[in-house]
Protein backbone atom coordinates (compact mmCIF):
# COMPACT_ATOMS: atom_id res chain seq x y z
CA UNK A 1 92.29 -41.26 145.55
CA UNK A 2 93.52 -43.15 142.57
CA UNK A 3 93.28 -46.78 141.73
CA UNK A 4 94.85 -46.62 138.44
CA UNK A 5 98.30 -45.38 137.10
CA UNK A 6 97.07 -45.81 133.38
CA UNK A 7 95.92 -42.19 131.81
CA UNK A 8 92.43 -41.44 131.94
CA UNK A 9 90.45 -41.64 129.03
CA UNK A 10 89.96 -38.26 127.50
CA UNK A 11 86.27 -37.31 128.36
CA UNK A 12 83.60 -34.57 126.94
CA UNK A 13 80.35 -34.91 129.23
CA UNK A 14 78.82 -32.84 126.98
CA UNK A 15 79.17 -34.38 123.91
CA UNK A 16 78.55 -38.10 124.67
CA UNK A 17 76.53 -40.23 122.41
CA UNK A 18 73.80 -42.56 122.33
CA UNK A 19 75.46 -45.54 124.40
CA UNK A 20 75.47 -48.99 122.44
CA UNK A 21 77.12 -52.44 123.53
CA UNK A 22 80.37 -51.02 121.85
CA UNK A 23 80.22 -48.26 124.08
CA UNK A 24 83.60 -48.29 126.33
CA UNK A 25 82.95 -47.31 130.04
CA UNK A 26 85.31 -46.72 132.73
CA UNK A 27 85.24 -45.42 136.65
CA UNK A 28 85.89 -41.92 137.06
CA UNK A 29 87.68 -41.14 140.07
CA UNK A 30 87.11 -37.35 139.64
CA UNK A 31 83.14 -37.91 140.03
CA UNK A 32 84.02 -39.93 143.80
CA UNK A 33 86.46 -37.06 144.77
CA UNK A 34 83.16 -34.39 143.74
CA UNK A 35 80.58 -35.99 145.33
CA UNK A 36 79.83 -36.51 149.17
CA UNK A 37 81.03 -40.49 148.80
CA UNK A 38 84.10 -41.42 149.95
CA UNK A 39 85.76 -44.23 147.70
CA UNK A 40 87.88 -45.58 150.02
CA UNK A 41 85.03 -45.88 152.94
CA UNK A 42 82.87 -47.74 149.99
CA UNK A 43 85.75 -50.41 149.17
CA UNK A 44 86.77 -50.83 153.23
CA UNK A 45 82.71 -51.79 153.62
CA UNK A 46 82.88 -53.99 150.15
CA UNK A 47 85.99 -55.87 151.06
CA UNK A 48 86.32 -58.74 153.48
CA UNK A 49 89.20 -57.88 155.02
CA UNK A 50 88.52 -58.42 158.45
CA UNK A 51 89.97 -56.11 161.36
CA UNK A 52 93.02 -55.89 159.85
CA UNK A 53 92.61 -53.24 157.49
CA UNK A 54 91.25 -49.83 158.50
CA UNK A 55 90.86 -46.45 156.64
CA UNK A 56 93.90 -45.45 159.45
CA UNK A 57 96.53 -47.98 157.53
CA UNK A 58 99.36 -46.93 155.69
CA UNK A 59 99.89 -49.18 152.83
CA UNK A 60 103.71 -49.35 151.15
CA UNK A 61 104.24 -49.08 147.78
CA UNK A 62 103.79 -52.23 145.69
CA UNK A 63 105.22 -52.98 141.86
CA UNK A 64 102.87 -54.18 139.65
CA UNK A 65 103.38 -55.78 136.21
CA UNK A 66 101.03 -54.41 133.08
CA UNK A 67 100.46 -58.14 131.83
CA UNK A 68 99.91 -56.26 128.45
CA UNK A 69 102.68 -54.01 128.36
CA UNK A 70 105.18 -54.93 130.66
CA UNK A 71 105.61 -51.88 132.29
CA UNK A 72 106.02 -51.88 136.02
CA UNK A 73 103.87 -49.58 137.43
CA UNK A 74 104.27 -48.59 141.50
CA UNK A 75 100.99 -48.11 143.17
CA UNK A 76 100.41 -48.14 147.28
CA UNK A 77 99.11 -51.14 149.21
CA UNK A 78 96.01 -50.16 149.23
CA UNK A 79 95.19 -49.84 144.81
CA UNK A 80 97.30 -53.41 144.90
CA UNK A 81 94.98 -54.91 147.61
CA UNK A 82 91.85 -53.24 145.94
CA UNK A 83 92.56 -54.54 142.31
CA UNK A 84 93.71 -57.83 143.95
CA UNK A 85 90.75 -58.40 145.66
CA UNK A 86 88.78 -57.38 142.59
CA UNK A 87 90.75 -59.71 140.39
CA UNK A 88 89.90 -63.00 142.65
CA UNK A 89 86.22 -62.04 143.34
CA UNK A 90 84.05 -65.68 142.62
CA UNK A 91 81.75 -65.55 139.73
CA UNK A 92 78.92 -65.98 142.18
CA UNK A 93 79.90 -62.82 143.78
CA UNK A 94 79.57 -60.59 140.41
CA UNK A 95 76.28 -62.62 139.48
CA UNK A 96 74.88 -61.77 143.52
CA UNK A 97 75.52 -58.11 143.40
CA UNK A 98 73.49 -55.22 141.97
CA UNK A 99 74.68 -54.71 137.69
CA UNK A 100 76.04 -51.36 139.25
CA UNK A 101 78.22 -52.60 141.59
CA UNK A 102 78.94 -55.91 139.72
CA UNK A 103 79.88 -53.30 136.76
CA UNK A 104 82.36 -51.51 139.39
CA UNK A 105 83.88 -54.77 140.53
CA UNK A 106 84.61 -56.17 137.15
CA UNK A 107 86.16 -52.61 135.68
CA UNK A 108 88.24 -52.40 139.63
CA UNK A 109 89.52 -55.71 138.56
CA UNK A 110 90.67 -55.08 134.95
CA UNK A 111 92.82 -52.15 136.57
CA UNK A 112 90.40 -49.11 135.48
CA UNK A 113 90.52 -49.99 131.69
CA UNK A 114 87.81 -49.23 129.75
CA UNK A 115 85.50 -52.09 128.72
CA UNK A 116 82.56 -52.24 125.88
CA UNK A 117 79.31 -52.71 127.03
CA UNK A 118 79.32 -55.23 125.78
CA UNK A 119 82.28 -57.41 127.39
CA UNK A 120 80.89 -55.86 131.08
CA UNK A 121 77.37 -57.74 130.26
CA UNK A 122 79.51 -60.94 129.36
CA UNK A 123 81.57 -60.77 132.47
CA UNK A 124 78.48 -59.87 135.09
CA UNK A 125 75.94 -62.18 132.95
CA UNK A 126 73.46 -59.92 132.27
CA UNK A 127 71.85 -58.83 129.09
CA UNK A 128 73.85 -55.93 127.47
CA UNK A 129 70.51 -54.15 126.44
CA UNK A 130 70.36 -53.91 130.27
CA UNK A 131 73.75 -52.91 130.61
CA UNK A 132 73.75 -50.22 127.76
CA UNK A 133 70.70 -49.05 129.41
CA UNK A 134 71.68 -48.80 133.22
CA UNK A 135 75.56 -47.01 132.44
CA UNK A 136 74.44 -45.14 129.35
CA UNK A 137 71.58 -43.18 130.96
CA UNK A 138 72.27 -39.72 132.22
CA UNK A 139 72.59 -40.45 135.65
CA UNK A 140 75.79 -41.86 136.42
CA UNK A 141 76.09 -44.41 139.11
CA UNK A 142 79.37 -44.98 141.32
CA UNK A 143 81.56 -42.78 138.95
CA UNK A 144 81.12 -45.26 135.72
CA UNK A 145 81.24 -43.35 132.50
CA UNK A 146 80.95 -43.73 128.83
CA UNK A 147 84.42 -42.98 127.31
CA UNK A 148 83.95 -40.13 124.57
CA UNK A 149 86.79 -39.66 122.76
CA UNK A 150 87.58 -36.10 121.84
């Protein structure tokens, strides 16, 4: 499952470096799709959506407007309702929640783009030492990644 029509930033796990706050860090769908998590089990249970939605629903396509580029990019029902949800999310929610899953929220609602460490810390309100700290180290939590440019 894919939340994000934009390419995926071009990653060598092998050769990443020492994370800073200018390290950019993104969710990487591939890492969901490999492990025994299901992505779309973890948003249903994150979401308040009620008993309306279920993991049964089909979802029609929806056009979406890159506010940066203009391009209109077609995504189902489901990526739309996701990164819609995401987007609207109060700031007491993202200050509430764990920095992991405030992390995923906040990079869900900018559409998958990657973000420094330092602008995550800013949006979440935590300290980026912490931030650097938690999605640098070598364990990587809920698919977030450093970008590495090759």
């Amino acid at each position: 499952m894919t939340l994000s029509n934009n390419p995926r930033p071009k990653v060598k796990l092998g050769n990443v470096r020492r994370a800073n706050p200018e390290t950019e860090f993104y969710i990487d769908f591939d890492w969901w799709e490999e492990s025994n998590l299901d992505l779309k089990t973890y948003l249903l249970t994150r979401l308040s959506l009620g008993e309306d939605a279920s993991l049964d629903s089909e979802f029609d396509k929806v056009d979406l407007i890159d506010s940066e580029t203009g391009e209109v990019l077609q995504v189902d029902g489901f990526q739309y309702l996701v990164q819609t949800y995401f987007h609207q999310m109060p700031d007491d929610f993202i200050t509430q929640a764990s920095l992991v899953d405030a992390a995923f929220s906040v990079l869900l609602a900018n559409a998958n783009k990657p973000m420094s460490a330092a602008e995550i810390a800013e949006r979440i309100g935590r300290p980026v030492d912490v931030v650097v700290k938690t999605l640098g180290a070598s364990t990587i939590y809920q698919g977030i990644r450093p970008v590495v440019e090759e």
